[in-house]
C-alpha atoms as a PDB file:
ATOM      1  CA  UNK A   1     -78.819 111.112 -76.930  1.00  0.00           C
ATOM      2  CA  UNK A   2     -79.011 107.438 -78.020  1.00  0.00           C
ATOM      3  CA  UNK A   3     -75.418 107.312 -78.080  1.00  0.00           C
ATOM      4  CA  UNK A   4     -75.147 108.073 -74.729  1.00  0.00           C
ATOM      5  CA  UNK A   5     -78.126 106.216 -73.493  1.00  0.00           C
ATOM      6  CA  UNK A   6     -76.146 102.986 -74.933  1.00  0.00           C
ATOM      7  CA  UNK A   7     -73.053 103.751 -73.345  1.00  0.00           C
ATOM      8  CA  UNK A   8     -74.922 104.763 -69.986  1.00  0.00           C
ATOM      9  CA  UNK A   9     -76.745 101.110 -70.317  1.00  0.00           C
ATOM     10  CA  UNK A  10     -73.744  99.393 -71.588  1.00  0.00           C
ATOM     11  CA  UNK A  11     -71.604 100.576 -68.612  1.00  0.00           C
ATOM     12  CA  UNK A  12     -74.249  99.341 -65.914  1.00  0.00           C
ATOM     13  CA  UNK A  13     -74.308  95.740 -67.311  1.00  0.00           C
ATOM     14  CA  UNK A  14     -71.078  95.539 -68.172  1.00  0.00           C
ATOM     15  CA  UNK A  15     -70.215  96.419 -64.560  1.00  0.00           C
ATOM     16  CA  UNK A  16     -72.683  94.508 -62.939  1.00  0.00           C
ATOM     17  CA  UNK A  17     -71.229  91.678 -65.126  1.00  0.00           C
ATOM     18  CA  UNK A  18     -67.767  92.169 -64.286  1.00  0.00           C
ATOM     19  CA  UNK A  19     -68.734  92.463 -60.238  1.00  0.00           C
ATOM     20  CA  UNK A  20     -70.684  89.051 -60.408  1.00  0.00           C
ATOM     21  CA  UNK A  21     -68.282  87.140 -62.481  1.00  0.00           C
ATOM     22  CA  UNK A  22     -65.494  88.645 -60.305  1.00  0.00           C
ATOM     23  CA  UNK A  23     -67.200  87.614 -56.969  1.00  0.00           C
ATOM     24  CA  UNK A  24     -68.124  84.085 -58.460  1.00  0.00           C
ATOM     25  CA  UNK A  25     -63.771  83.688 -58.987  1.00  0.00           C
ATOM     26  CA  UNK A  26     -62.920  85.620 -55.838  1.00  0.00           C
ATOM     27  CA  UNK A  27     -60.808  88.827 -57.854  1.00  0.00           C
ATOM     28  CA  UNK A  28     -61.453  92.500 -57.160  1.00  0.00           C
ATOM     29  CA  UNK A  29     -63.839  94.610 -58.924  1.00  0.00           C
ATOM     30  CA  UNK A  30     -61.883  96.667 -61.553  1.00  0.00           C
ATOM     31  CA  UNK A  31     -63.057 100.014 -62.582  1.00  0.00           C
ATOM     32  CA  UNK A  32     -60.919 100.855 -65.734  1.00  0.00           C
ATOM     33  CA  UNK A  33     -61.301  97.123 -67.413  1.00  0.00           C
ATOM     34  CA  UNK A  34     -64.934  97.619 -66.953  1.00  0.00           C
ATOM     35  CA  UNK A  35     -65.135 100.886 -68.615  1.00  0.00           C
ATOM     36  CA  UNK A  36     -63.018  99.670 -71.342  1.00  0.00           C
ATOM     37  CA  UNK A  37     -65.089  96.403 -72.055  1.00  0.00           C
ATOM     38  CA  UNK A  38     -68.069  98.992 -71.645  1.00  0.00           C
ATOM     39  CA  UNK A  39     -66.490 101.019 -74.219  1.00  0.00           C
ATOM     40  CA  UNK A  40     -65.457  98.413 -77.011  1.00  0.00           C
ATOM     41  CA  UNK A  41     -69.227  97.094 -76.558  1.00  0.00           C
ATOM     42  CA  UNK A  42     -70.978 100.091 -77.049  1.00  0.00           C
ATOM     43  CA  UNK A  43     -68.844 100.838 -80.526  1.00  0.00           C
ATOM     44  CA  UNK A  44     -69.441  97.007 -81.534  1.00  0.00           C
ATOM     45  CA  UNK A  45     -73.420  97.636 -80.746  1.00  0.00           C
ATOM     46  CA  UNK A  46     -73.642 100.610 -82.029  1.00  0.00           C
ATOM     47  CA  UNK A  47     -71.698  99.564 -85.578  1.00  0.00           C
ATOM     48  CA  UNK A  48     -73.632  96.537 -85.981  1.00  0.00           C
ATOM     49  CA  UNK A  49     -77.239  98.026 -87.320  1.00  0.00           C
ATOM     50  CA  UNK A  50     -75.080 100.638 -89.672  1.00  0.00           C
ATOM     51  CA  UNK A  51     -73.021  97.445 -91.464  1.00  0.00           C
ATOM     52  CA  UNK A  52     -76.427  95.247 -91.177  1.00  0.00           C
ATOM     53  CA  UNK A  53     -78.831  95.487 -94.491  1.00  0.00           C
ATOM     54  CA  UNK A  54     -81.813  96.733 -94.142  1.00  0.00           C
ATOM     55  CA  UNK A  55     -83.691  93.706 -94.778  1.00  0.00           C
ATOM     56  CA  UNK A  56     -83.879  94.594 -98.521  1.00  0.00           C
ATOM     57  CA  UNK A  57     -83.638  91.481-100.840  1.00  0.00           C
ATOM     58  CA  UNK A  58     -83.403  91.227-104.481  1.00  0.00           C
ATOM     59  CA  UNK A  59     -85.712  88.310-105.770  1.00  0.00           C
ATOM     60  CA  UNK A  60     -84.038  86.249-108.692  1.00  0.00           C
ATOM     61  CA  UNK A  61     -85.975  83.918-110.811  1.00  0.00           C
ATOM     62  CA  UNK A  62     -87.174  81.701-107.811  1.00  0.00           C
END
């Protein structure tokens, strides 16, 4: 369910993003570039805490 939760979330503001910077320039709202953007942000959020470290550090002689 997360997954789709993210994508669900990602899509909205991603949208809403594309409509407001698109009204600010005067261009049409485009479906299909926002679901792409939506798409490629979701996989770049969602890949981000899995490459991350847990936090885990290995103290030297310091």
């Amino acid at each position: 369910m997360k997954y789709f939760w993210t994508l669900f979330w990602t899509f909205l503001l991603v949208l809403m993003l594309n409509y407001v910077a698109g009204a600010m320039i005067g261009v049409e709202l485009d479906l299909t570039a926002s679901a792409i953007l939506a798409v490629l942000s979701t996989i770049v959020i969602l890949v981000i805490p899995a490459v991350l470290p847990n936090g885990e550090e290995k103290h030297g002689l310091h």
